[in-house]
Protein backbone atom coordinates (compact mmCIF):
# COMPACT_ATOMS: atom_id res chain seq x y z
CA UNK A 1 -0.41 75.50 -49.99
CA UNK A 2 -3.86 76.76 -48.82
CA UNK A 3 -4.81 80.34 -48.68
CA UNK A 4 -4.36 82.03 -45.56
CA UNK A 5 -5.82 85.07 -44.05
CA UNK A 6 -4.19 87.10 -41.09
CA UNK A 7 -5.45 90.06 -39.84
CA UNK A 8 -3.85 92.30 -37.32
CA UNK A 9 -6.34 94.73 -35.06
CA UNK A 10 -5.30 97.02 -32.09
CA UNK A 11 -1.50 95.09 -31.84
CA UNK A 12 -2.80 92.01 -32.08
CA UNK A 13 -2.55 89.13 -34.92
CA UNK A 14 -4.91 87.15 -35.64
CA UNK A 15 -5.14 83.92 -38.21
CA UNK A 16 -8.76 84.01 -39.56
CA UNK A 17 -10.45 80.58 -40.71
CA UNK A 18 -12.46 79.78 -43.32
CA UNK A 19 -16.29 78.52 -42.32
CA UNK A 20 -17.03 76.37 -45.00
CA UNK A 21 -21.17 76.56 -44.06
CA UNK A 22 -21.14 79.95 -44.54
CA UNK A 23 -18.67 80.40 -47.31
CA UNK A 24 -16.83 83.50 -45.81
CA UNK A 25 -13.43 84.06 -43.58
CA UNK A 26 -14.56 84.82 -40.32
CA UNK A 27 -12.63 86.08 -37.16
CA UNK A 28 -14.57 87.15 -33.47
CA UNK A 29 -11.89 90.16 -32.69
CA UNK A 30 -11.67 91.42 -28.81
CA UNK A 31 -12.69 94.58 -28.38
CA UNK A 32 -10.66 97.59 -26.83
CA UNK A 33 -11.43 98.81 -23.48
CA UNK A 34 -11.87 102.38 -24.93
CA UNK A 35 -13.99 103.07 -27.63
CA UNK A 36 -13.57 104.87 -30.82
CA UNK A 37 -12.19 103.92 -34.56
CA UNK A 38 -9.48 101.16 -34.81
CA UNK A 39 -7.90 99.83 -38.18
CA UNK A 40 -8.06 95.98 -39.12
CA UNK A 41 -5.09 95.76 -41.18
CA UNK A 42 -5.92 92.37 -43.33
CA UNK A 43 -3.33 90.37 -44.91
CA UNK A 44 -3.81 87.60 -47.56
CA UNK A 45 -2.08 85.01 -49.53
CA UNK A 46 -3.91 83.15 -52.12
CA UNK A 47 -2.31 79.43 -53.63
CA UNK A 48 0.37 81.06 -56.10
CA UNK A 49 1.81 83.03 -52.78
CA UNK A 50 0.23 86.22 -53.91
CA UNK A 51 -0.10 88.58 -51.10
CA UNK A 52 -3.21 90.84 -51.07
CA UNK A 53 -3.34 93.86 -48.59
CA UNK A 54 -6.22 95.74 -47.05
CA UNK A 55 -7.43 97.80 -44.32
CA UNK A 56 -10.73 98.04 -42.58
CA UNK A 57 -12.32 100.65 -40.35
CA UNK A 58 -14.07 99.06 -37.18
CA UNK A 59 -16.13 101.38 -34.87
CA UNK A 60 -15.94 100.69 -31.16
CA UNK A 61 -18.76 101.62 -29.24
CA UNK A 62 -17.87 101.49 -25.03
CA UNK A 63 -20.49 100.63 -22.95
CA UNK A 64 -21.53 103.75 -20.55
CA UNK A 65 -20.47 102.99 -16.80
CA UNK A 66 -23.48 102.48 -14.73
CA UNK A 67 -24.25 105.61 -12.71
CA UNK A 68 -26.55 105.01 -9.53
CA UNK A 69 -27.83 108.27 -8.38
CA UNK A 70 -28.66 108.86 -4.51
CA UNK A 71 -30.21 112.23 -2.90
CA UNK A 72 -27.71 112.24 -0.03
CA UNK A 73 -24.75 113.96 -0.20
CA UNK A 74 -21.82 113.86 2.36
CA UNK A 75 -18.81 115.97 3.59
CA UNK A 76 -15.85 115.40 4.77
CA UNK A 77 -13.93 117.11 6.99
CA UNK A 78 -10.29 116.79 7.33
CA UNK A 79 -7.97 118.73 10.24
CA UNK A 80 -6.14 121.95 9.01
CA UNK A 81 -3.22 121.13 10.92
CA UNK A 82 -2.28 117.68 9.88
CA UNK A 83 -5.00 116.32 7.60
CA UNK A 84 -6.71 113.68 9.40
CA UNK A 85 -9.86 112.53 9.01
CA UNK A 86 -11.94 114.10 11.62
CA UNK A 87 -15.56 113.41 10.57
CA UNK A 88 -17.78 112.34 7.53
CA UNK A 89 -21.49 113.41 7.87
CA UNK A 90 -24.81 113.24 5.72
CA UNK A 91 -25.96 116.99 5.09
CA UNK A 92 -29.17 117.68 5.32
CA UNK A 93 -28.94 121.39 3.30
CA UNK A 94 -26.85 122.99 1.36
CA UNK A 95 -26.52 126.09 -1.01
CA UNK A 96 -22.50 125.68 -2.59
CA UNK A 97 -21.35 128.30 -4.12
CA UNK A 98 -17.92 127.96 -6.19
CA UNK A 99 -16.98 131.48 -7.51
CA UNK A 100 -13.35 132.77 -7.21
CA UNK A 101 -13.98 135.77 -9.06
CA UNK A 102 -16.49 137.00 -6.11
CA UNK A 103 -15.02 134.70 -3.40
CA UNK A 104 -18.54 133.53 -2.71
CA UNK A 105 -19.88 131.95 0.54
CA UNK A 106 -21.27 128.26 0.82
CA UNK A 107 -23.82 127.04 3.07
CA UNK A 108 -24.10 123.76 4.71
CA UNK A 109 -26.47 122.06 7.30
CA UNK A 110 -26.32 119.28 8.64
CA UNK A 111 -27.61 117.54 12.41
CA UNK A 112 -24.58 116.41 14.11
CA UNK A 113 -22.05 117.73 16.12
CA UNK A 114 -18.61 117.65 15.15
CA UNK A 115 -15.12 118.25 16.18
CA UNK A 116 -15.02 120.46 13.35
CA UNK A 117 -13.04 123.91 13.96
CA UNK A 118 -12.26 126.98 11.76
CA UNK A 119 -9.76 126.86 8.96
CA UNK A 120 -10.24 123.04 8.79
CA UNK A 121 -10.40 121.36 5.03
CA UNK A 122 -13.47 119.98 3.84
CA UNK A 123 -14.48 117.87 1.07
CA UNK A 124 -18.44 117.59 -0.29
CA UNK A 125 -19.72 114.28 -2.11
CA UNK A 126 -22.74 113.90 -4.48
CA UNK A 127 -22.81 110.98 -5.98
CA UNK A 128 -19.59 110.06 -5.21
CA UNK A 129 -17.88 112.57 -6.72
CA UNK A 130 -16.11 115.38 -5.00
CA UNK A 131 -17.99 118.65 -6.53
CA UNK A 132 -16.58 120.98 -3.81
CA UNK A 133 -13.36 121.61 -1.98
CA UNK A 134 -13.40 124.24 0.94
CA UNK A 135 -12.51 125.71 4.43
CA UNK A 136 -14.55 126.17 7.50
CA UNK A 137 -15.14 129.87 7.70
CA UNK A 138 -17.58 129.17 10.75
CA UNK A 139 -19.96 127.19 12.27
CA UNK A 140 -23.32 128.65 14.04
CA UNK A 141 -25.34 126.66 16.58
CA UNK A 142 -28.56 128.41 17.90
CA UNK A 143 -29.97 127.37 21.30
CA UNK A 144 -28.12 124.10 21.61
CA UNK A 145 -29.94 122.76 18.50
CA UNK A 146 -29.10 119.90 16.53
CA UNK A 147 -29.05 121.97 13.45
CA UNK A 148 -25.15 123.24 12.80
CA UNK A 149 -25.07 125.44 9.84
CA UNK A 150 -21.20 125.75 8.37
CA UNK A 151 -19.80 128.66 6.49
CA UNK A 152 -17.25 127.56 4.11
CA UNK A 153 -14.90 129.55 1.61
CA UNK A 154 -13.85 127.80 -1.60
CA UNK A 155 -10.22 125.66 -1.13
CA UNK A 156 -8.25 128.56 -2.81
CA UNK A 157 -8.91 130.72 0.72
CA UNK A 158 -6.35 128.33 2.42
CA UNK A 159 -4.07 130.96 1.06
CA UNK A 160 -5.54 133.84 1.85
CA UNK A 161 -2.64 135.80 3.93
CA UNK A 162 -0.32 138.70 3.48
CA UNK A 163 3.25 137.58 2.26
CA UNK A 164 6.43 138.85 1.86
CA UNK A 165 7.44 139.14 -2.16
CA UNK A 166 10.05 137.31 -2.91
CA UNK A 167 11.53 135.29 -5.86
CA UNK A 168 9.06 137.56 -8.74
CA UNK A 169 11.51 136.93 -11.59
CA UNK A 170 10.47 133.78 -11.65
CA UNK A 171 7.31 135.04 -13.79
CA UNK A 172 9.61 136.15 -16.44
CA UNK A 173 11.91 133.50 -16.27
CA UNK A 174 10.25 130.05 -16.00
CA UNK A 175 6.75 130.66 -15.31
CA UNK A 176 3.80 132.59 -13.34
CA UNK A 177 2.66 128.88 -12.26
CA UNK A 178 6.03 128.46 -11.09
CA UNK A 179 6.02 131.79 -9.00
CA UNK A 180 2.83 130.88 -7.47
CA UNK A 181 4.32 127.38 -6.23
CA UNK A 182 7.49 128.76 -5.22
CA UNK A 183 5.33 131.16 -3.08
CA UNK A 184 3.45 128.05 -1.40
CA UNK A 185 6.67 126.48 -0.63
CA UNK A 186 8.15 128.68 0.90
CA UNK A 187 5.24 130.41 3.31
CA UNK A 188 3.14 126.81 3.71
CA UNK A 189 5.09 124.00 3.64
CA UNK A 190 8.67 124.78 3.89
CA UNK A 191 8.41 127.86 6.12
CA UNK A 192 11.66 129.00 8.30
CA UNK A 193 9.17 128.91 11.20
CA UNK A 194 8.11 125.07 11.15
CA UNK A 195 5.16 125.04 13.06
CA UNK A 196 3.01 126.58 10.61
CA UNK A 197 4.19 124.21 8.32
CA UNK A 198 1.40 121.88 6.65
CA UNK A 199 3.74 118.46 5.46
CA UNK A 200 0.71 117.16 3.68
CA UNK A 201 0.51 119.79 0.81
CA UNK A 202 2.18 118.53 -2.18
CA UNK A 203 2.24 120.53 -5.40
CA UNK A 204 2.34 119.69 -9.15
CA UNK A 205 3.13 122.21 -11.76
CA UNK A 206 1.91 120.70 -15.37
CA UNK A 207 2.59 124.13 -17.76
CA UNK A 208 5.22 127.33 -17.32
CA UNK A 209 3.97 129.93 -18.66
CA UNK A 210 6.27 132.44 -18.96
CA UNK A 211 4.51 136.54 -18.69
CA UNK A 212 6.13 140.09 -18.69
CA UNK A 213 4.71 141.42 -15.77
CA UNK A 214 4.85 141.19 -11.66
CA UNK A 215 2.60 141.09 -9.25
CA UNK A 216 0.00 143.56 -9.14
CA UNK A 217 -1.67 144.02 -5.48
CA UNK A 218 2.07 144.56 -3.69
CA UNK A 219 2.38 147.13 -0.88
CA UNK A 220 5.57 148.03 0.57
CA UNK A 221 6.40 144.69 -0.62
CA UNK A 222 3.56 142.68 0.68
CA UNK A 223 0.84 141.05 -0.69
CA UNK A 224 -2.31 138.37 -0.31
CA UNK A 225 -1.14 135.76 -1.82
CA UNK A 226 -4.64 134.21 -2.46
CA UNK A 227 -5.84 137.78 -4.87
CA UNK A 228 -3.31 137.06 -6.72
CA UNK A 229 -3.85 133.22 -7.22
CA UNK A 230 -7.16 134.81 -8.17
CA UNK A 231 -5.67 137.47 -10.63
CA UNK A 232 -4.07 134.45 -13.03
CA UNK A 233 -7.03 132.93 -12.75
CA UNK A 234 -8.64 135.94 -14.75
CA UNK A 235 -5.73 136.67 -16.63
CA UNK A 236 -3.66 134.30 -17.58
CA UNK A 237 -6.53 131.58 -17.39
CA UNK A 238 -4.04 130.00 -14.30
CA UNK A 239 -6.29 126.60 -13.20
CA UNK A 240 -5.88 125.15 -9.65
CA UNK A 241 -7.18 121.88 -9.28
CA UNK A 242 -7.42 119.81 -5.74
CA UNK A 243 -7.51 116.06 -5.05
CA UNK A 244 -6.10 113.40 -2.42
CA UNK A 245 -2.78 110.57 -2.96
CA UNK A 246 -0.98 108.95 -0.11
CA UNK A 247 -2.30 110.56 2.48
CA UNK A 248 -0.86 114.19 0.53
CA UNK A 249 -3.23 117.18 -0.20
CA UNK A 250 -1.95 118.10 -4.06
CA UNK A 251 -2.24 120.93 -5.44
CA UNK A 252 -2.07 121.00 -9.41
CA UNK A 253 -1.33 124.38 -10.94
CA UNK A 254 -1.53 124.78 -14.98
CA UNK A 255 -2.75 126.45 -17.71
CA UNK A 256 -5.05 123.88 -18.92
CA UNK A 257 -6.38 122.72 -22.32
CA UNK A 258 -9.95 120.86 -21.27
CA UNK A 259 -12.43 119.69 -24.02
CA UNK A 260 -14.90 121.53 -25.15
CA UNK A 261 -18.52 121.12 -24.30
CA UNK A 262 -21.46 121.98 -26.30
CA UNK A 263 -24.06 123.30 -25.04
CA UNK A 264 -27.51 123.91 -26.94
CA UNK A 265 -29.68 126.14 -25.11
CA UNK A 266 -32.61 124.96 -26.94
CA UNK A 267 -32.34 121.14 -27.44
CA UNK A 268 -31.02 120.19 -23.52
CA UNK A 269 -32.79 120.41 -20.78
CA UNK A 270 -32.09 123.49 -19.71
CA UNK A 271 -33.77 126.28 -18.30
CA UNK A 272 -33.52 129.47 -16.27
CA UNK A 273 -31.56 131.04 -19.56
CA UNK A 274 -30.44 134.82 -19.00
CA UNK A 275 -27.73 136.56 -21.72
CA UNK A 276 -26.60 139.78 -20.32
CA UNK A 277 -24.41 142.10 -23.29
CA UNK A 278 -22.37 145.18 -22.28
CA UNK A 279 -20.62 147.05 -25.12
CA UNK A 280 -18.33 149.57 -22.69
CA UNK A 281 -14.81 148.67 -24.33
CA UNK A 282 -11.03 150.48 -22.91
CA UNK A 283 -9.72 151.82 -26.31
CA UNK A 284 -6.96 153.77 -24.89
CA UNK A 285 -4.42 153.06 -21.55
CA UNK A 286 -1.63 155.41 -20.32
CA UNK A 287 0.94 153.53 -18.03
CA UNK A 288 2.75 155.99 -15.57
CA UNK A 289 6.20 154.36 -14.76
CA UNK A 290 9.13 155.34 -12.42
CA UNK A 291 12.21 153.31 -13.75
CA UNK A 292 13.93 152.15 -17.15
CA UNK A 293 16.48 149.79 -16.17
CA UNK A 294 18.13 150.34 -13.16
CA UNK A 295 17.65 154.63 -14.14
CA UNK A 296 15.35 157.25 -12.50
CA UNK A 297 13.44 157.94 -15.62
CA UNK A 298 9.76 158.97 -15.10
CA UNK A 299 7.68 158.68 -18.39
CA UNK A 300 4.46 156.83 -19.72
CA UNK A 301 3.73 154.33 -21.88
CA UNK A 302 -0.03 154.54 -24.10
CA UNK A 303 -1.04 151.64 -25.62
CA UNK A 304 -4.37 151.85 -28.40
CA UNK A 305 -7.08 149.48 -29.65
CA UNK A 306 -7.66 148.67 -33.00
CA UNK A 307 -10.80 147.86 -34.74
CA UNK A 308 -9.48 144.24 -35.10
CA UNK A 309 -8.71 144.03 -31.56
CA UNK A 310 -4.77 144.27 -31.92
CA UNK A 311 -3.12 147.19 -30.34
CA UNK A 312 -1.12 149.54 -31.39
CA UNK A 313 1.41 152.41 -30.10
CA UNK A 314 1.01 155.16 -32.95
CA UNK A 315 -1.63 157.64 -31.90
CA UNK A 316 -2.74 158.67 -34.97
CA UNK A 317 -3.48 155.11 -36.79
CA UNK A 318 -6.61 155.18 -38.80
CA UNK A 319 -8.35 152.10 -37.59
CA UNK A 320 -8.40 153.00 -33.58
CA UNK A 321 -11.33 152.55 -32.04
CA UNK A 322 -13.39 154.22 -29.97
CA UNK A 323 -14.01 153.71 -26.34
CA UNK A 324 -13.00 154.31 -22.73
CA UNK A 325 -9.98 155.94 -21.69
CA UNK A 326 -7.97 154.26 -18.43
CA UNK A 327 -4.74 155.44 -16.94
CA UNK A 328 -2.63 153.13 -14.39
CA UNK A 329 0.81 153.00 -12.89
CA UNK A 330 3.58 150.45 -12.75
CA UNK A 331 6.86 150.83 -11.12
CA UNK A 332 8.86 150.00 -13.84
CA UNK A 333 9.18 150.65 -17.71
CA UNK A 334 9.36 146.40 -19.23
CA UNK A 335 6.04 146.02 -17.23
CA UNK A 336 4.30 148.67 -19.10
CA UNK A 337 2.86 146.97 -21.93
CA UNK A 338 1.43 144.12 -20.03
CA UNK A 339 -0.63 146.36 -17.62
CA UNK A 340 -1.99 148.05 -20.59
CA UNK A 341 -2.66 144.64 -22.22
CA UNK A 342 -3.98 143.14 -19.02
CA UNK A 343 -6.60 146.26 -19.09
CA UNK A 344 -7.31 145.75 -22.31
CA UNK A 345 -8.18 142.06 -22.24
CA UNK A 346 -11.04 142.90 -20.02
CA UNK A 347 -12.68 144.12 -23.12
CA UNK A 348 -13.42 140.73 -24.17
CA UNK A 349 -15.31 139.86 -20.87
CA UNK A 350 -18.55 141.66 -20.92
CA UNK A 351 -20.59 138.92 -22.16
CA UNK A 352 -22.42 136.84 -19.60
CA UNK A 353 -24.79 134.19 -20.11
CA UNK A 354 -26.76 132.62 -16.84
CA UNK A 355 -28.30 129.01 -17.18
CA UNK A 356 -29.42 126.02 -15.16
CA UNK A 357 -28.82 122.30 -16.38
CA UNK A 358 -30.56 119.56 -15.32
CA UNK A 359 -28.18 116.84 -13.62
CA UNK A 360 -25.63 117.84 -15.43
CA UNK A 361 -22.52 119.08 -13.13
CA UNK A 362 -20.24 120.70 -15.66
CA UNK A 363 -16.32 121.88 -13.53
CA UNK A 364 -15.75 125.46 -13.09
CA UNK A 365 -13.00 125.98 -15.89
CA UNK A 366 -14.62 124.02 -18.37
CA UNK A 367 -14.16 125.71 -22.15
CA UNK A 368 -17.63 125.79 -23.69
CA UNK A 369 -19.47 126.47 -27.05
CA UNK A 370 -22.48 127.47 -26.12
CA UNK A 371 -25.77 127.71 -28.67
CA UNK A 372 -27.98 130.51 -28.14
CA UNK A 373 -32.01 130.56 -28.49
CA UNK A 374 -30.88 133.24 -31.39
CA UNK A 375 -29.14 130.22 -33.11
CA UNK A 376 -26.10 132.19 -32.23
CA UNK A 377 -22.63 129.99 -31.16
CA UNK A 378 -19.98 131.75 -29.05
CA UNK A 379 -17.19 130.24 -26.73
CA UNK A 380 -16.42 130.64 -23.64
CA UNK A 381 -16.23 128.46 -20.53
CA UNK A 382 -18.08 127.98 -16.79
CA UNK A 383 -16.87 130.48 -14.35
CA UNK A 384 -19.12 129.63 -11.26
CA UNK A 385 -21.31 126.67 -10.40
CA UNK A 386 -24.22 126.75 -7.79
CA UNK A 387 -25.32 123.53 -6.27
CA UNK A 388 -29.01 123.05 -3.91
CA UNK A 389 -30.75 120.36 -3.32
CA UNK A 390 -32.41 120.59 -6.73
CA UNK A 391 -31.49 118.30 -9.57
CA UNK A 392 -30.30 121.57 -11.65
CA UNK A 393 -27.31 122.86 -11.67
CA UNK A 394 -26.85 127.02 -11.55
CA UNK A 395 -24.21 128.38 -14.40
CA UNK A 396 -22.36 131.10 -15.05
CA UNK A 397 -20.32 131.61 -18.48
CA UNK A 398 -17.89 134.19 -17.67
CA UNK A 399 -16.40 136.45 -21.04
CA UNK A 400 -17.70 135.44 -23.80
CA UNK A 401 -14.68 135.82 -26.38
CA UNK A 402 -15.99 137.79 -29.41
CA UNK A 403 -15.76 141.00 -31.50
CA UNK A 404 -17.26 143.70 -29.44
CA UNK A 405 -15.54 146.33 -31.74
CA UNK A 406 -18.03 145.06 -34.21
CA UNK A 407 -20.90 144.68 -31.88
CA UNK A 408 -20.36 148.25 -31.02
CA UNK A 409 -19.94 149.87 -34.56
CA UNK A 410 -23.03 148.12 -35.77
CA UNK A 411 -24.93 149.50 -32.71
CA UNK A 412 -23.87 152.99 -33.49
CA UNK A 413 -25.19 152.46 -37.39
CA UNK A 414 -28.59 151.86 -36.03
């Protein structure tokens, strides 16, 4: 019996043969469609039937997909009421602006007229790949020109109306994501009053996140459904993310876990680099509340920072720290702590940095370590994106996460 060599590499087997030329087993293996490290598990048996067993790393590198760049950029525009196509035109300028936290305004140009009407759903193309989802806030003409300049609000605006609250224990029970879906449902797509209806929405929740608290901006049990859709954004780091299948508008809703980018202010191409630092830090919150249980029981909660950043209820623990003092109000006594906490977390969110990259477009949400010109790395993620006509892209980290207790006390030893 001749020796034999087998070798088994990404599930497959393989029998390698022996090239007597070259005096070596050799084997041409097909390579994965994805790169990265794979394990050749090798296998052989010599003349006396002695097996022999051995493993081999093998590096896959995957060949880059051809990009091919073009300077014009296109937008669709889809009807509000049932999601047809209406139009799809070449813009000639544009100044896109995706912000939540501000609700910022985008501007587009372009030199045809359309059919195009308020509240309709439009989609914006650069190099074939949707970098902006909005609605039609308005559209100026000036002396019959060709030139029609659009005013569009990011996607999230589609929401933007007064609502009646309804199903909140759903935050506590299965999940804010879930309260915010169960809110779309039921106003947008599966209304009692069917012709506001819009059939093509389809949602996907991915996470449920379970939170102690309710729904902050309510007034005589109303409230805009689209600030709070905002709120979880900030607080609960609540992602919404937009995209077309079968003809359905879907709406994805989750807490998501992204990869992290690096950035290196001084080794990429990068420019236009602004750090802004504010040290003002809520040390101390007094909830007013009206209820314990189903009680009249008026009272307040006070919740304290720590040096460490943890919280504490006992007034007189040695390692508070110093800092502003904020008092708010919640109806009832189990909300309490998370209003303080949700005041609290804002303390962590004073640290903006300001950049522009150079062809690089980088999705608002995206968790980033960022490298400072000090040499200095902190984390935090993109919170706004500005797109011209230039090859750069405008940035905006929002709260960088670090120890401003710290940063303060060392300020104050100066």
């Amino acid at each position: 019996m001749k020796n034999q060599l087998s070798v088994k590499f990404n599930n497959q087997d393989y029998i390698v043969e022996y090239n007597q030329q070259s005096g070596y087993y050799e084997l041409e293996l097909k390579a994965p469609d994805v790169g990265g490290i794979y394990t050749a598990n090798i296998n052989f048996t010599d003349l006396f039937e002695q097996e022999y067993e051995d493993s081999l790393a093998v590096q896959i590198f995957a060949k880059e997909p051809v990009k091919i760049e073009t300077n014009k950029v296109f937008m669709w525009i889809f009807d509000y009421k049932d999601f047809t196509v209406k139009d799809i035109v070449e813009i000639s300028n544009y100044d896109i602006n995706i912000d939540e936290e501000l609700n910022a305004n985008s501007s587009i140009k372009v030199l045809k007229k359309t059919t195009a009407k308020s509240r309709d759903i439009v989609a914006i193309k650069k190099n074939n790949i949707i970098v902006y989802w909005g609605i039609v806030d308005n559209i100026q003409n000036t002396d019959g020109q060709n030139l029609y300049e659009y005013t569009l609000k990011y996607i999230t605006n589609l929401f933007n109306q007064k609502i009646i609250l309804e199903n909140e224990n759903l935050i506590r029970t299965t999940g804010v994501e879930d309260f915010i879906a169960n809110a779309i449902t039921n106003n947008f797509i599966l209304n009692t009053d069917t012709f506001v209806n819009l059939t093509y929405l389809q949602i996907i929740i991915k996470t449920h996140t379970k939170k102690q608290t309710s729904v902050s901006n309510v007034e005589n049990n109303i409230f805009n459904l689209h600030t709070w859709m905002t709120n979880c954004t900030q607080l609960y780091d609540v992602v919404y993310s937009f995209s077309i299948k079968n003809k359905k508008f879907v709406i994805t809703i989750e807490i998501k876990e992204k990869t992290k980018e690096l950035i290196d202010v001084n080794a990429q191409p990068i420019s236009n680099y602004t750090e802004v630092f504010q040290t003002d830090v809520v040390s101390k919150v007094t909830v007013l509340y009206d209820k314990v249980a189903e009680t009249e029981n008026k009272g307040k909660y006070t919740l304290y920072l720590l040096n460490d950043r943890t919280t504490t209820t006992d007034m007189n623990n040695a390692n508070r720290a110093d800092g502003k003092i904020e008092t708010t109000y919640t109806e009832n006594y189990e909300d309490a702590q998370q209003a303080a906490l949700d005041i609290m977390k804002s303390n962590s969110y004073n640290h903006n940095i300001t950049f522009s990259y150079y062809n690089r477009y980088i999705p608002v949400g995206t968790p980033i370590a960022i490298k400072t010109k000090e040499s200095l790395i902190f984390n935090t993620y993109i919170s706004a994106i500005k797109i011209t006509q230039s090859k750069f892209y405008e940035y905006t980290c929002g709260n960088i996460r670090i120890n401003f207790i710290s940063k303060l006390k060392k300020e104050r030893n100066k």
